[in-house]
PDB file of N, CA and C in Angstrom:
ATOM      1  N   UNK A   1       8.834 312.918  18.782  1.00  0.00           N
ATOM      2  CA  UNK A   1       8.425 312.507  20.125  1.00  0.00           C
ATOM      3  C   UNK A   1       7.262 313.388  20.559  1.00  0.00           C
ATOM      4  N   UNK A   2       5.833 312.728  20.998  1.00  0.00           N
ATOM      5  CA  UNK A   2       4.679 313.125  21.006  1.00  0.00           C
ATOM      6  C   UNK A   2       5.223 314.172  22.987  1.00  0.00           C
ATOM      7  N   UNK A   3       4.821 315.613  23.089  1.00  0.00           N
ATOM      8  CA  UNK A   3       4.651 316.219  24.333  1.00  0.00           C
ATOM      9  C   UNK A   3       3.597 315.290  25.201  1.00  0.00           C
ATOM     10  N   UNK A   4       4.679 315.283  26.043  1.00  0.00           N
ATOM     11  CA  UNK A   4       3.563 315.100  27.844  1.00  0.00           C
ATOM     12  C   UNK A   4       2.290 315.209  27.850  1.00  0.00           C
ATOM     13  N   UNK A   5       0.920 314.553  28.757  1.00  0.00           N
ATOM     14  CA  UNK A   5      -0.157 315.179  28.946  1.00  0.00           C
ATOM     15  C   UNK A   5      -0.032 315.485  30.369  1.00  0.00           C
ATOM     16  N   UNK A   6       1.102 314.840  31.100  1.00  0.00           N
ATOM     17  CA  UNK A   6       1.163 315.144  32.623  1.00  0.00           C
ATOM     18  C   UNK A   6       2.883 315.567  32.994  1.00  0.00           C
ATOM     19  N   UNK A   7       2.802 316.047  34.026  1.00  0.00           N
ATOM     20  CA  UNK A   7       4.036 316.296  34.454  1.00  0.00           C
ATOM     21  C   UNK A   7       5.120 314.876  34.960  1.00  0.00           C
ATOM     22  N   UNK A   8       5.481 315.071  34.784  1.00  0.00           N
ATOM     23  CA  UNK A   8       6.561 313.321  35.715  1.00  0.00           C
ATOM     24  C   UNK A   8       6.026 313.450  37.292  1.00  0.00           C
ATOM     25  N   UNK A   9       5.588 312.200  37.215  1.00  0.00           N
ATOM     26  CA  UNK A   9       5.477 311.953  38.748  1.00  0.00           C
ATOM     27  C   UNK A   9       3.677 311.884  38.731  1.00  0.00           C
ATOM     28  N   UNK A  10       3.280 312.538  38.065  1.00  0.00           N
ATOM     29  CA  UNK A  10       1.768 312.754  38.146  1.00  0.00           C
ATOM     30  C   UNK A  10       0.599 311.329  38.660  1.00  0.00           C
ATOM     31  N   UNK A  11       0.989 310.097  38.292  1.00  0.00           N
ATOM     32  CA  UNK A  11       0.509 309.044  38.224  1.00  0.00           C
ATOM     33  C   UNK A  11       0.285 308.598  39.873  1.00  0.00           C
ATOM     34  N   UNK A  12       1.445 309.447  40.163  1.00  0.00           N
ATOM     35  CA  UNK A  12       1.627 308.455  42.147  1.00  0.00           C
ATOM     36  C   UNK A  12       0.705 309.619  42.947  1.00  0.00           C
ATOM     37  N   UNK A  13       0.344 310.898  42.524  1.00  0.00           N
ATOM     38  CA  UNK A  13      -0.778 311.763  42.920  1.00  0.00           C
ATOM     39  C   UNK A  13      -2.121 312.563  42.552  1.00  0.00           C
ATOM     40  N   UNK A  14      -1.922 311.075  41.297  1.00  0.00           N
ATOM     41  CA  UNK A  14      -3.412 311.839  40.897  1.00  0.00           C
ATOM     42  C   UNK A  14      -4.609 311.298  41.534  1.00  0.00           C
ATOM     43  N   UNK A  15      -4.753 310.251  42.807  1.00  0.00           N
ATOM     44  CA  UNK A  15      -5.585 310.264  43.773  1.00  0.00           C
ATOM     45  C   UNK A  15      -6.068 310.731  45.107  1.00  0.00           C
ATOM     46  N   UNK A  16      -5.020 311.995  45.462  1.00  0.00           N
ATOM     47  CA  UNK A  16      -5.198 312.196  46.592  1.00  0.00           C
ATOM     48  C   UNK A  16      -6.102 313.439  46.219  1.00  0.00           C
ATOM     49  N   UNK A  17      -6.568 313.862  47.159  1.00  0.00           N
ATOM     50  CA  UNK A  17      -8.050 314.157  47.469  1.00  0.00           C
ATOM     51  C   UNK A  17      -8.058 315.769  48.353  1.00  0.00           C
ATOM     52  N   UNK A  18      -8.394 316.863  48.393  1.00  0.00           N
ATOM     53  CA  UNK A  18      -8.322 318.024  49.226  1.00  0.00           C
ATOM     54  C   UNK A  18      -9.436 317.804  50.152  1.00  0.00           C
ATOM     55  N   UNK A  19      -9.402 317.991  51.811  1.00  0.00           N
ATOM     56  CA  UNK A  19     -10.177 318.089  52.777  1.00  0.00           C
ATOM     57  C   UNK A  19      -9.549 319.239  53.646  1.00  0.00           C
ATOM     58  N   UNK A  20     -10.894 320.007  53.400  1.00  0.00           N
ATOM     59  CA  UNK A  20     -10.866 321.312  54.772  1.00  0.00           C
ATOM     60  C   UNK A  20     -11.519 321.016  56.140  1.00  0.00           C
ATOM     61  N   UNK A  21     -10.225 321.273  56.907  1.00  0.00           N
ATOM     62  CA  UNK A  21     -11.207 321.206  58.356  1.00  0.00           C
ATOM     63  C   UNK A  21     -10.923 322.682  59.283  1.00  0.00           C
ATOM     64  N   UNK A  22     -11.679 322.572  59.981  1.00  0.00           N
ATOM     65  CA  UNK A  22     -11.862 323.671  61.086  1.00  0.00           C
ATOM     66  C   UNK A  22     -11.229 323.325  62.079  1.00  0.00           C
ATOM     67  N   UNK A  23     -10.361 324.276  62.266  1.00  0.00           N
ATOM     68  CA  UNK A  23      -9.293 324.236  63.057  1.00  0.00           C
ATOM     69  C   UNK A  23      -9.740 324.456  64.626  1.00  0.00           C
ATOM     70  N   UNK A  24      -9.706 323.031  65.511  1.00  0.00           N
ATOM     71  CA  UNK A  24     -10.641 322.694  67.139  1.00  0.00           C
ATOM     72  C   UNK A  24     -10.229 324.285  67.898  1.00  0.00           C
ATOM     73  N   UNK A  25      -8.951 324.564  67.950  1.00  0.00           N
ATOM     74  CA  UNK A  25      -8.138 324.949  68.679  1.00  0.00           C
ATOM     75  C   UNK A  25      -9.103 327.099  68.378  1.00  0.00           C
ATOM     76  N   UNK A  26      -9.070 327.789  66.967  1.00  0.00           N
ATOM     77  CA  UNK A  26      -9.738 328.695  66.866  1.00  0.00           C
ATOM     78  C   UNK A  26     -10.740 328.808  65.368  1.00  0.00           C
ATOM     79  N   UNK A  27     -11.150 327.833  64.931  1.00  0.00           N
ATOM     80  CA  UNK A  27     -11.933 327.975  63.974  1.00  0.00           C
ATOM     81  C   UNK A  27     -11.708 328.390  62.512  1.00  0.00           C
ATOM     82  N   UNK A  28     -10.523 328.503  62.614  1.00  0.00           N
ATOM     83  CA  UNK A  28      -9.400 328.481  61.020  1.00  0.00           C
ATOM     84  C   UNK A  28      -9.512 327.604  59.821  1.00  0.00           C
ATOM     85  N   UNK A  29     -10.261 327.300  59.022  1.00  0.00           N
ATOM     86  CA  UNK A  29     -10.473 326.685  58.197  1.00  0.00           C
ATOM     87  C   UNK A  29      -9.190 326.491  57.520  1.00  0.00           C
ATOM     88  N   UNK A  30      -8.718 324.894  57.659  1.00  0.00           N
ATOM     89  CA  UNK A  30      -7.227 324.849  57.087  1.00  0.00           C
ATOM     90  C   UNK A  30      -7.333 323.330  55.890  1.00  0.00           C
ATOM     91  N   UNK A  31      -6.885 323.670  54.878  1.00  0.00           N
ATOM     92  CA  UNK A  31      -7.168 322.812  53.680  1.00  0.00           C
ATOM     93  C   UNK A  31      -5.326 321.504  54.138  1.00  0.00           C
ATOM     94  N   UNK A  32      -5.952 320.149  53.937  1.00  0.00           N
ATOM     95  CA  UNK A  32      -4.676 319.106  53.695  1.00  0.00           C
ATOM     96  C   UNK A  32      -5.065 318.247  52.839  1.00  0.00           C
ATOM     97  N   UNK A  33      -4.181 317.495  52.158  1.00  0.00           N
ATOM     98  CA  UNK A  33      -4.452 316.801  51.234  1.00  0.00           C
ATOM     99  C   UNK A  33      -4.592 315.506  51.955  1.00  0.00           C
ATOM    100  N   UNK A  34      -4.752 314.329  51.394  1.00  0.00           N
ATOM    101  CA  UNK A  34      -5.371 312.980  51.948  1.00  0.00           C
ATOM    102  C   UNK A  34      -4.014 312.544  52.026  1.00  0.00           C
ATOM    103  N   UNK A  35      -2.844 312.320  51.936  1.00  0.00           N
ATOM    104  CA  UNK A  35      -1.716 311.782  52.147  1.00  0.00           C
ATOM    105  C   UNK A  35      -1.281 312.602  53.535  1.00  0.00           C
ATOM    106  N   UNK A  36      -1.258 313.659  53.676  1.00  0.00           N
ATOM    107  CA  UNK A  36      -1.207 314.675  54.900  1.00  0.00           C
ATOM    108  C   UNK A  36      -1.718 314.439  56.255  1.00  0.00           C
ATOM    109  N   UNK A  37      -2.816 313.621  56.139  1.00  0.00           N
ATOM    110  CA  UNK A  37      -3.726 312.903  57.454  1.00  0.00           C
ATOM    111  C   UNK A  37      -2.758 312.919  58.247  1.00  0.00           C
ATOM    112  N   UNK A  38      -2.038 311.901  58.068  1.00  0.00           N
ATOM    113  CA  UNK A  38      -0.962 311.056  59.611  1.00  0.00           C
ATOM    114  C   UNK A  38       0.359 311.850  59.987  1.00  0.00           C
ATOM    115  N   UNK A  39       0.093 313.368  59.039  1.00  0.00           N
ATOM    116  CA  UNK A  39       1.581 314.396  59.445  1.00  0.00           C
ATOM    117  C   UNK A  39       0.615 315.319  60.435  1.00  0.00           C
ATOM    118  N   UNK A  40       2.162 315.564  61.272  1.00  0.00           N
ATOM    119  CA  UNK A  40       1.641 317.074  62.017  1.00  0.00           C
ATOM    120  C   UNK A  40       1.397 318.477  61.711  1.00  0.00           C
ATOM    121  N   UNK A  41       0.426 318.930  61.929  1.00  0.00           N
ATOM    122  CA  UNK A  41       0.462 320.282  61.245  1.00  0.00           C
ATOM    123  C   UNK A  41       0.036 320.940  62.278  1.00  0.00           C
ATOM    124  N   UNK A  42       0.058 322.399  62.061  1.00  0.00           N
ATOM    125  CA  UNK A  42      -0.049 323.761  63.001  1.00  0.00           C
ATOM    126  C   UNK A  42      -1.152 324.327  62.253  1.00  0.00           C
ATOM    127  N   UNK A  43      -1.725 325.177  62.994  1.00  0.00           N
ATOM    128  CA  UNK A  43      -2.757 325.909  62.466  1.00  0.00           C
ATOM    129  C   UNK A  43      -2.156 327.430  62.274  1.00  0.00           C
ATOM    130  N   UNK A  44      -2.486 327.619  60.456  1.00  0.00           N
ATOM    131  CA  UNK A  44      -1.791 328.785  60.256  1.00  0.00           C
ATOM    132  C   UNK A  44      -1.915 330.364  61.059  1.00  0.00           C
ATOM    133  N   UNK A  45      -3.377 330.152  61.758  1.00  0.00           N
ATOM    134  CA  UNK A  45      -3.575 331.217  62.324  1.00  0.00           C
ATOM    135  C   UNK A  45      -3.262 331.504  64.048  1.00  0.00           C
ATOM    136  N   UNK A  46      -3.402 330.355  64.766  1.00  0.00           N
ATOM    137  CA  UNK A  46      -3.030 330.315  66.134  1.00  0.00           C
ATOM    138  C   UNK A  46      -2.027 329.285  66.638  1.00  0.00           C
ATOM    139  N   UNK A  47      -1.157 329.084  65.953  1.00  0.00           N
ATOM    140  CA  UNK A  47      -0.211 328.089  65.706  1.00  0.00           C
ATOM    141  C   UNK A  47       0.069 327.069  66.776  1.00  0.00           C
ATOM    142  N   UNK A  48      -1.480 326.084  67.047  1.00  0.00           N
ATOM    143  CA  UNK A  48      -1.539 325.188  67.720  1.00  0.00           C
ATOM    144  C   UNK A  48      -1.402 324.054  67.120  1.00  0.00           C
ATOM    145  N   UNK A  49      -1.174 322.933  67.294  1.00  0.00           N
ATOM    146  CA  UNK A  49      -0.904 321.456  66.811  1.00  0.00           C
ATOM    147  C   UNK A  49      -2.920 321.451  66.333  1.00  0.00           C
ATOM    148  N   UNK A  50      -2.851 321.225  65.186  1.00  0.00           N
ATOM    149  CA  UNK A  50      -3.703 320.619  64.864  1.00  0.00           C
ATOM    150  C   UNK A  50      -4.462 318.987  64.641  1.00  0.00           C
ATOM    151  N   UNK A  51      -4.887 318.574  65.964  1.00  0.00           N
ATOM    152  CA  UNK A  51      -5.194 317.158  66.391  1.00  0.00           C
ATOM    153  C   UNK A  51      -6.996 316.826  64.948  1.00  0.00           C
ATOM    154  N   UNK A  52      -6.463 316.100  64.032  1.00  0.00           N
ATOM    155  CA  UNK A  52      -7.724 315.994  63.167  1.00  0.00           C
ATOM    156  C   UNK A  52      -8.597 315.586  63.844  1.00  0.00           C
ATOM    157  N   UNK A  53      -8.271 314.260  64.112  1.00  0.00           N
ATOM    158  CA  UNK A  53      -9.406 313.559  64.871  1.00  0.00           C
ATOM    159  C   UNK A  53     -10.271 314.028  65.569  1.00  0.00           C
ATOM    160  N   UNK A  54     -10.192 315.494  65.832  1.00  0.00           N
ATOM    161  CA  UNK A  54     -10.908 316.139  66.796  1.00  0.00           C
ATOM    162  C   UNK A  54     -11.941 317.049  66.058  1.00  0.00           C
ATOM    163  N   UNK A  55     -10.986 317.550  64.772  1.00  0.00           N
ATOM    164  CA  UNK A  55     -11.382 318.709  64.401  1.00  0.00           C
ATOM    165  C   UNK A  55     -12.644 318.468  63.045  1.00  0.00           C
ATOM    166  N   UNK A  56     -13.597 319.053  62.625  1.00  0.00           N
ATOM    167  CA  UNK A  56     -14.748 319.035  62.149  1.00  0.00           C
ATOM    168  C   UNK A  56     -14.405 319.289  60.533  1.00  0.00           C
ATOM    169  N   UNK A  57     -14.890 318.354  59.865  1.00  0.00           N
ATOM    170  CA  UNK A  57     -14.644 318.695  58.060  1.00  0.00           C
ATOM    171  C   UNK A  57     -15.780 319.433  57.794  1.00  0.00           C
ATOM    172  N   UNK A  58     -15.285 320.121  57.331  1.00  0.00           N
ATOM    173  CA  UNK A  58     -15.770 321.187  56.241  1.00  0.00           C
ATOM    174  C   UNK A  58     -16.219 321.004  54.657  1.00  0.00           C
ATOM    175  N   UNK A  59     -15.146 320.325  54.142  1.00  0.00           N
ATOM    176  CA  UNK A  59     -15.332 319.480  53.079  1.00  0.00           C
ATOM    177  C   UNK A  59     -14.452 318.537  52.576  1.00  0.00           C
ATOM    178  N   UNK A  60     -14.759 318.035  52.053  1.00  0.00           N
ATOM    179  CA  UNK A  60     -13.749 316.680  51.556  1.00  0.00           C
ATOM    180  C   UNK A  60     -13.992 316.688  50.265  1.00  0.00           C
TER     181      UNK A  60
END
């Protein structure tokens, strides 16, 4: 039996995508993945709700 080239599961995330944005609230550059968009997150440094829609990409 020929070894793996991927881990199990690999197929359902090998399109999502890393985007950094700058955090509106103090300027925290905080990395989410593209499935992550529509969850809530905090900003690791001033632990405000991080609203994307607001906040400025950095990179995608």
């Amino acid at each position: 039996m020929p070894t793996p080239q991927h881990c199990p599961g690999f197929e359902q995330f090998r399109d999502l995508k890393s985007i950094i944005f700058k955090c509106p609230n103090c300027g925290t550059e905080v990395e989410i993945f593209s499935d992550e968009y529509d969850k809530t997150h905090l900003c690791p440094n001033c632990k405000q709700k991080i609203e994307f829609s607001k906040a400025e990409i950095i990179k995608k």
